[in-house]
Protein backbone atom coordinates (compact mmCIF):
# COMPACT_ATOMS: atom_id res chain seq x y z
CA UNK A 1 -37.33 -16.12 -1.81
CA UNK A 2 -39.28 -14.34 0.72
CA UNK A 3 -39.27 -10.65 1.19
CA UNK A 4 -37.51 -11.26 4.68
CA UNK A 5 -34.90 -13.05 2.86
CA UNK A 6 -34.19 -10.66 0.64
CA UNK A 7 -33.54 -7.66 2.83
CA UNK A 8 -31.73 -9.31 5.12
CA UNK A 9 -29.34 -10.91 1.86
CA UNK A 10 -29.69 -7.20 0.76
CA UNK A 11 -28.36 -5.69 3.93
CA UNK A 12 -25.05 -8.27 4.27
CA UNK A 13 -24.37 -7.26 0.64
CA UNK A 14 -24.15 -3.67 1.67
CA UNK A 15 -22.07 -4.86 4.06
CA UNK A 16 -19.49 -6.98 1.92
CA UNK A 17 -19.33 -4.24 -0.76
CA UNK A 18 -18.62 -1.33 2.52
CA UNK A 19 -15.96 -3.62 3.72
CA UNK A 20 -14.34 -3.98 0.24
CA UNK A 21 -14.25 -0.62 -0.37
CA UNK A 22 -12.17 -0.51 2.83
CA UNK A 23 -10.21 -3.12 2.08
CA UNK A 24 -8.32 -0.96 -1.11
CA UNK A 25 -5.37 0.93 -0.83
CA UNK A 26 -5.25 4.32 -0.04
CA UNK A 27 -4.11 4.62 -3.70
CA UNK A 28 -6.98 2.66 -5.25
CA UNK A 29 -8.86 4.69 -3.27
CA UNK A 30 -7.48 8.05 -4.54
CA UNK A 31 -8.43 6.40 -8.29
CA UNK A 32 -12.17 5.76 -6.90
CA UNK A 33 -12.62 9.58 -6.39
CA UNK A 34 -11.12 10.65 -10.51
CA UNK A 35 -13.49 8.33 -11.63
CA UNK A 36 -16.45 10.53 -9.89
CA UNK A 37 -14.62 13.84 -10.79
CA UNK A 38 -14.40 12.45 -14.64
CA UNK A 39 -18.12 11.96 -14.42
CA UNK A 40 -18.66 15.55 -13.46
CA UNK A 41 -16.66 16.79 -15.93
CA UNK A 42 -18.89 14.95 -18.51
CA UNK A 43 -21.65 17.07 -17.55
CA UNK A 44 -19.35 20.41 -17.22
CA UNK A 45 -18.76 20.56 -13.80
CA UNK A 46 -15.41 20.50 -12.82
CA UNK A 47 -14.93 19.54 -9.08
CA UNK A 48 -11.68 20.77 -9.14
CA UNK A 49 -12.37 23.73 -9.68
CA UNK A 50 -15.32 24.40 -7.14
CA UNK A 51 -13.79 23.09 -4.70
CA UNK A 52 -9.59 22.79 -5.40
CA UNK A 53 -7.61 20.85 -2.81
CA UNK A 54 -10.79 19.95 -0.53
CA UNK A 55 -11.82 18.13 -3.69
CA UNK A 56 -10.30 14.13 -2.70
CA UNK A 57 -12.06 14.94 1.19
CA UNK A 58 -15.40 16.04 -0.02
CA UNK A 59 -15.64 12.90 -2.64
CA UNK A 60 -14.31 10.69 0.32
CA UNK A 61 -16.67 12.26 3.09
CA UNK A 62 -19.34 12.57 0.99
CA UNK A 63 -18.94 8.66 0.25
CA UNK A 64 -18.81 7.92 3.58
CA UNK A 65 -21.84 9.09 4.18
CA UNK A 66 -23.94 7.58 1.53
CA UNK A 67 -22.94 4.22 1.82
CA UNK A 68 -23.93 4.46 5.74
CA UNK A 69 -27.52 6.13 4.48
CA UNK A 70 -28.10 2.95 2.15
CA UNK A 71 -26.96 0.76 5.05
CA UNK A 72 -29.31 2.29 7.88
CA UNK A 73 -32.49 1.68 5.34
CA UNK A 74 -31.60 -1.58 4.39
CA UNK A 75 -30.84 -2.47 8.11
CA UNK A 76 -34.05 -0.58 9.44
CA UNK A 77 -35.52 -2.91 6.78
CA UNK A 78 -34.02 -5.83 8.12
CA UNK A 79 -35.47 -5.07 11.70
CA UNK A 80 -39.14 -4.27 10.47
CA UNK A 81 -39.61 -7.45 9.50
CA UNK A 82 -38.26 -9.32 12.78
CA UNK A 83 -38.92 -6.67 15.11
CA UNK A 84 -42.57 -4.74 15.64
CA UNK A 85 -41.72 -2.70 18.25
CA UNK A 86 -41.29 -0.05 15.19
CA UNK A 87 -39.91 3.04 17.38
CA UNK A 88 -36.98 1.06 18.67
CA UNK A 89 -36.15 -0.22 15.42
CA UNK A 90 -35.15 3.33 14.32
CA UNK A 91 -32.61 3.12 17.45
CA UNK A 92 -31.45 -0.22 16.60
CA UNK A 93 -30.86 0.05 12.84
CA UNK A 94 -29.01 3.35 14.37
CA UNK A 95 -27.06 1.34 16.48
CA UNK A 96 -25.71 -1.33 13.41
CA UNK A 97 -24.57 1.65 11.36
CA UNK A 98 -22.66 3.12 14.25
CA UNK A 99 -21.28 0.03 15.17
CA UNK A 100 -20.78 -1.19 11.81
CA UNK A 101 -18.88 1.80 11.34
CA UNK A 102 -16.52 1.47 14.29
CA UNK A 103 -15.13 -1.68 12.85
CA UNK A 104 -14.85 -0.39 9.14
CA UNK A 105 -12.90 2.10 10.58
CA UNK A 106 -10.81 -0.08 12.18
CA UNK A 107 -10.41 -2.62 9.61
CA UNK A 108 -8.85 0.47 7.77
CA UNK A 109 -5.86 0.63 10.49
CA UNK A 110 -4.51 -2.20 8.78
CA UNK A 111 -4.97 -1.14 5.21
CA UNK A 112 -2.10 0.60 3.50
CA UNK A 113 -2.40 3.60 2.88
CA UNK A 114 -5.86 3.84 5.03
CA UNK A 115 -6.24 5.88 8.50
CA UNK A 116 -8.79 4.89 10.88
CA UNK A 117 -10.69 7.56 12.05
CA UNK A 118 -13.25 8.17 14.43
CA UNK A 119 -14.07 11.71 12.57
CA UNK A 120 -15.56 9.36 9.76
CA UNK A 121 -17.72 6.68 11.88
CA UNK A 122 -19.09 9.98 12.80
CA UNK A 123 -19.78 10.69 8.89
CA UNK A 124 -21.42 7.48 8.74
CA UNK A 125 -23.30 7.83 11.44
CA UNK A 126 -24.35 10.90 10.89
CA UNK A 127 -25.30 9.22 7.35
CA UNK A 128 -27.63 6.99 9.10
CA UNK A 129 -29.58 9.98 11.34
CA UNK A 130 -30.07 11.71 8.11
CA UNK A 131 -32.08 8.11 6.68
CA UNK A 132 -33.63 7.44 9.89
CA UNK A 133 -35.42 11.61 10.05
CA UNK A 134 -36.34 10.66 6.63
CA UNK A 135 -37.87 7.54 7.14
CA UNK A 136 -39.44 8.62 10.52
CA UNK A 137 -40.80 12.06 8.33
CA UNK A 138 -42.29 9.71 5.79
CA UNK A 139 -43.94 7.13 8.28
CA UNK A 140 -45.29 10.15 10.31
CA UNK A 141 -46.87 12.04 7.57
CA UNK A 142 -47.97 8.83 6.14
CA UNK A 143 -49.99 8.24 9.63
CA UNK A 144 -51.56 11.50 9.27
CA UNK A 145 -53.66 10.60 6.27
């Protein structure tokens, strides 16, 4: 399979497993953020503790945000190998996270237990502009050599 292939197959993944996290319940969801304070607590951190009820939002937020990083790479990805007008990729690959998050969010109005919200499509976003400064950083100071 060819490396085109591959990140765009890569990128729809990302995509399916985003949109199944949204499809749980808000309950599921609730179990999804023990299982990362458990693993904390294996290595004697208890998020509980540092940071009490704000604990479930941080995990969830925090979440949120990753999963929208991972997406803008593998999108910006995606849109290097079609695309070699490379400075508007950065806006483009910006534009499928924000959009991408608009409908995850409301996919979510129909999820029990699950709020829409358009406080976390920013999160996402700002997810993405966090991968795309990096990215642009690396490819800038990799020009300079």
């Amino acid at each position: 399979m060819s490396r085109k292939k591959i990140n765009l197959v890569l990128m729809i993944t990302w995509m399916i497993v985003i949109f199944a996290f949204s499809q749980q319940p808000g309950n599921m969801s609730n179990e999804n953020n023990r299982f990362v304070v458990d693993i904390f607590k294996k290595i004697n951190i208890d998020l509980n503790e540092q940071l009490g009820n704000m604990c479930d939002f941080v995990i969830r937020k925090l979440a949120h945000f990753t999963e929208y990083f991972l997406l803008y790479i593998l999108s910006f990805r995606v849109l290097q190998d079609r695309r070699k007008n490379y400075k508007l990729n950065y806006i483009y690959a910006l534009l499928i996270v924000f959009l991408y998050a608009c409908t995850d969010e409301f996919h979510q109005l129909f999820i029990l237990g699950r709020e829409g919200k358009f406080r976390d499509v920013i999160i996402d976003t700002a997810g993405g502009t966090l991968a795309m400064m990096i990215l642009y950083l690396k490819v800038s100071l990799k020009k300079l050599k």
